[in-house]
C-alpha atoms as a PDB file:
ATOM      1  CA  UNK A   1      -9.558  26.874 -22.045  1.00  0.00           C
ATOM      2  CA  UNK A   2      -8.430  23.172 -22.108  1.00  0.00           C
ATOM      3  CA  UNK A   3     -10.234  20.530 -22.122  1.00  0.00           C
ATOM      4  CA  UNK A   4     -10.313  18.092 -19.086  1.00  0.00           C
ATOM      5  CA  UNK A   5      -8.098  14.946 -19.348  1.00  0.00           C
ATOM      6  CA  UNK A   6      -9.462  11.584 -19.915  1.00  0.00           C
ATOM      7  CA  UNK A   7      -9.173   9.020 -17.097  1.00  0.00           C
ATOM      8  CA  UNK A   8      -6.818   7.066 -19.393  1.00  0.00           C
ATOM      9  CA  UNK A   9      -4.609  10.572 -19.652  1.00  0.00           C
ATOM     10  CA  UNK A  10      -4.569  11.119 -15.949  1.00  0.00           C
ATOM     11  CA  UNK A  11      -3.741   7.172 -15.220  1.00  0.00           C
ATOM     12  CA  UNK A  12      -0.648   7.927 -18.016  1.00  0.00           C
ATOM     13  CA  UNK A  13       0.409  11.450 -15.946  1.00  0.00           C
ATOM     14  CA  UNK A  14       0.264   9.826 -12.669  1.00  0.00           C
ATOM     15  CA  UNK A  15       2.387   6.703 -13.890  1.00  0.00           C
ATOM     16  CA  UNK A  16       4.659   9.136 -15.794  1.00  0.00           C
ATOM     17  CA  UNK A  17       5.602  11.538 -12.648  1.00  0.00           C
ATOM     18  CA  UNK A  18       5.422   8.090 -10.274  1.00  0.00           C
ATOM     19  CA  UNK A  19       8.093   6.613 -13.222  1.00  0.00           C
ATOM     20  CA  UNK A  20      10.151  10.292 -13.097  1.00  0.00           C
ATOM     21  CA  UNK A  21       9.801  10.211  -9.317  1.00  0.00           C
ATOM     22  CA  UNK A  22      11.533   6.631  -8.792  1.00  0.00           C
ATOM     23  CA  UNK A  23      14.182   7.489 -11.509  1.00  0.00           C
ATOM     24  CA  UNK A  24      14.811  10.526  -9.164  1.00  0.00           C
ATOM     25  CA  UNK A  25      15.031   8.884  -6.075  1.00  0.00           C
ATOM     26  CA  UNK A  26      17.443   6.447  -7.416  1.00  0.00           C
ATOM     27  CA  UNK A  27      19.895   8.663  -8.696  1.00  0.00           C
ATOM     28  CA  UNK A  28      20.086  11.329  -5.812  1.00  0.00           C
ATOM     29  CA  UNK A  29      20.596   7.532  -4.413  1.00  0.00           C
ATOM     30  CA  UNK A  30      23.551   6.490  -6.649  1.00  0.00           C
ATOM     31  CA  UNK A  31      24.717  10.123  -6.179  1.00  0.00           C
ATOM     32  CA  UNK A  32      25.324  10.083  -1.851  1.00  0.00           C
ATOM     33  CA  UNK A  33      26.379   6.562  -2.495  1.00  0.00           C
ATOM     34  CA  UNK A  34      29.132   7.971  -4.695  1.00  0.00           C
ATOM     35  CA  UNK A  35      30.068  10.579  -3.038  1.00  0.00           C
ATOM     36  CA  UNK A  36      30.460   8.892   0.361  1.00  0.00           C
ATOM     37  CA  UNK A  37      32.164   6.370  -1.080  1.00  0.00           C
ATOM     38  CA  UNK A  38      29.640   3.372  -0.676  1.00  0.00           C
ATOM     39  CA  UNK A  39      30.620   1.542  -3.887  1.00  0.00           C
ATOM     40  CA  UNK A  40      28.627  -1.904  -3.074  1.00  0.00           C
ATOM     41  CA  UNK A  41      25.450   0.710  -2.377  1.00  0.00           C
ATOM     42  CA  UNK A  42      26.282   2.627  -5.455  1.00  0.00           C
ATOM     43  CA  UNK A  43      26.347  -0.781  -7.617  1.00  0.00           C
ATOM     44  CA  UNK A  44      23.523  -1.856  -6.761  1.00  0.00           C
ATOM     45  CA  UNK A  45      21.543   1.551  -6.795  1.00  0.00           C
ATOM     46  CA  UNK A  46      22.926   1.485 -10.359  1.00  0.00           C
ATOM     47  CA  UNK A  47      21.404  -1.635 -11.440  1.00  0.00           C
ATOM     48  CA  UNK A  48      18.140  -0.950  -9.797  1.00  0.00           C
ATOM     49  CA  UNK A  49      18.214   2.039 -12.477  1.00  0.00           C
ATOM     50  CA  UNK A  50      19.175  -0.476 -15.500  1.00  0.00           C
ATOM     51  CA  UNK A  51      16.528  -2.369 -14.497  1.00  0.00           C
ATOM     52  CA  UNK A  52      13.825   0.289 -14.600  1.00  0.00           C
ATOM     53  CA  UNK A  53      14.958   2.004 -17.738  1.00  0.00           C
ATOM     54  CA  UNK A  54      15.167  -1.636 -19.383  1.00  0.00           C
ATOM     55  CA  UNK A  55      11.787  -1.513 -18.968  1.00  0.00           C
ATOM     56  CA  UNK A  56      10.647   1.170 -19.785  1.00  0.00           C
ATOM     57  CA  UNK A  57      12.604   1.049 -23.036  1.00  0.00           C
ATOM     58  CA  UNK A  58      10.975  -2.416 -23.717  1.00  0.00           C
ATOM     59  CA  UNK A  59       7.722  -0.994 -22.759  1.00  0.00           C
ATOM     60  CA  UNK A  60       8.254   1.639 -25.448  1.00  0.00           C
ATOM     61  CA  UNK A  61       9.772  -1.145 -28.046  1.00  0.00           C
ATOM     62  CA  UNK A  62       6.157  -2.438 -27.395  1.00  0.00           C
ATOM     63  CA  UNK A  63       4.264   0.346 -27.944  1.00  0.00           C
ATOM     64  CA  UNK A  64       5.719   1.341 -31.377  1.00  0.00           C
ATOM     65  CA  UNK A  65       5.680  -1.889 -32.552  1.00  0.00           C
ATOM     66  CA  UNK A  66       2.030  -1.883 -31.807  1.00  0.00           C
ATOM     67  CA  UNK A  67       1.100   1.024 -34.077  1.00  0.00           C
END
């Protein structure tokens, strides 16, 4: 049987699947956006997603760099 998560394990699941979640969202986003056509919409559904994994790869920069 497992053991039960910390509260600092469940804090990193939830922001992990809220993180996965608004990565999702964005690119079934940038996908309808393509598809239709919407080219300003798809621009600037695709920078919303630079943005996010820029930080998330800084975040990760940070936490290597750390240990």
């Amino acid at each position: 049987m497992r053991k039960p998560l910390s509260v600092l394990e469940l804090q990193r699941v939830s922001y992990v699947n809220s993180l996965m979640n608004h990565i999702h969202e964005n690119t079934d986003d940038l996908y309808e956006s393509l598809m239709d056509g919407e080219l300003s919409q798809a621009r600037h559904t695709a920078e919303e997603l630079l943005i996010i994994l820029r930080d998330v790869a800084d975040s990760l920069d940070e936490s290597l760099n750390s240990h």
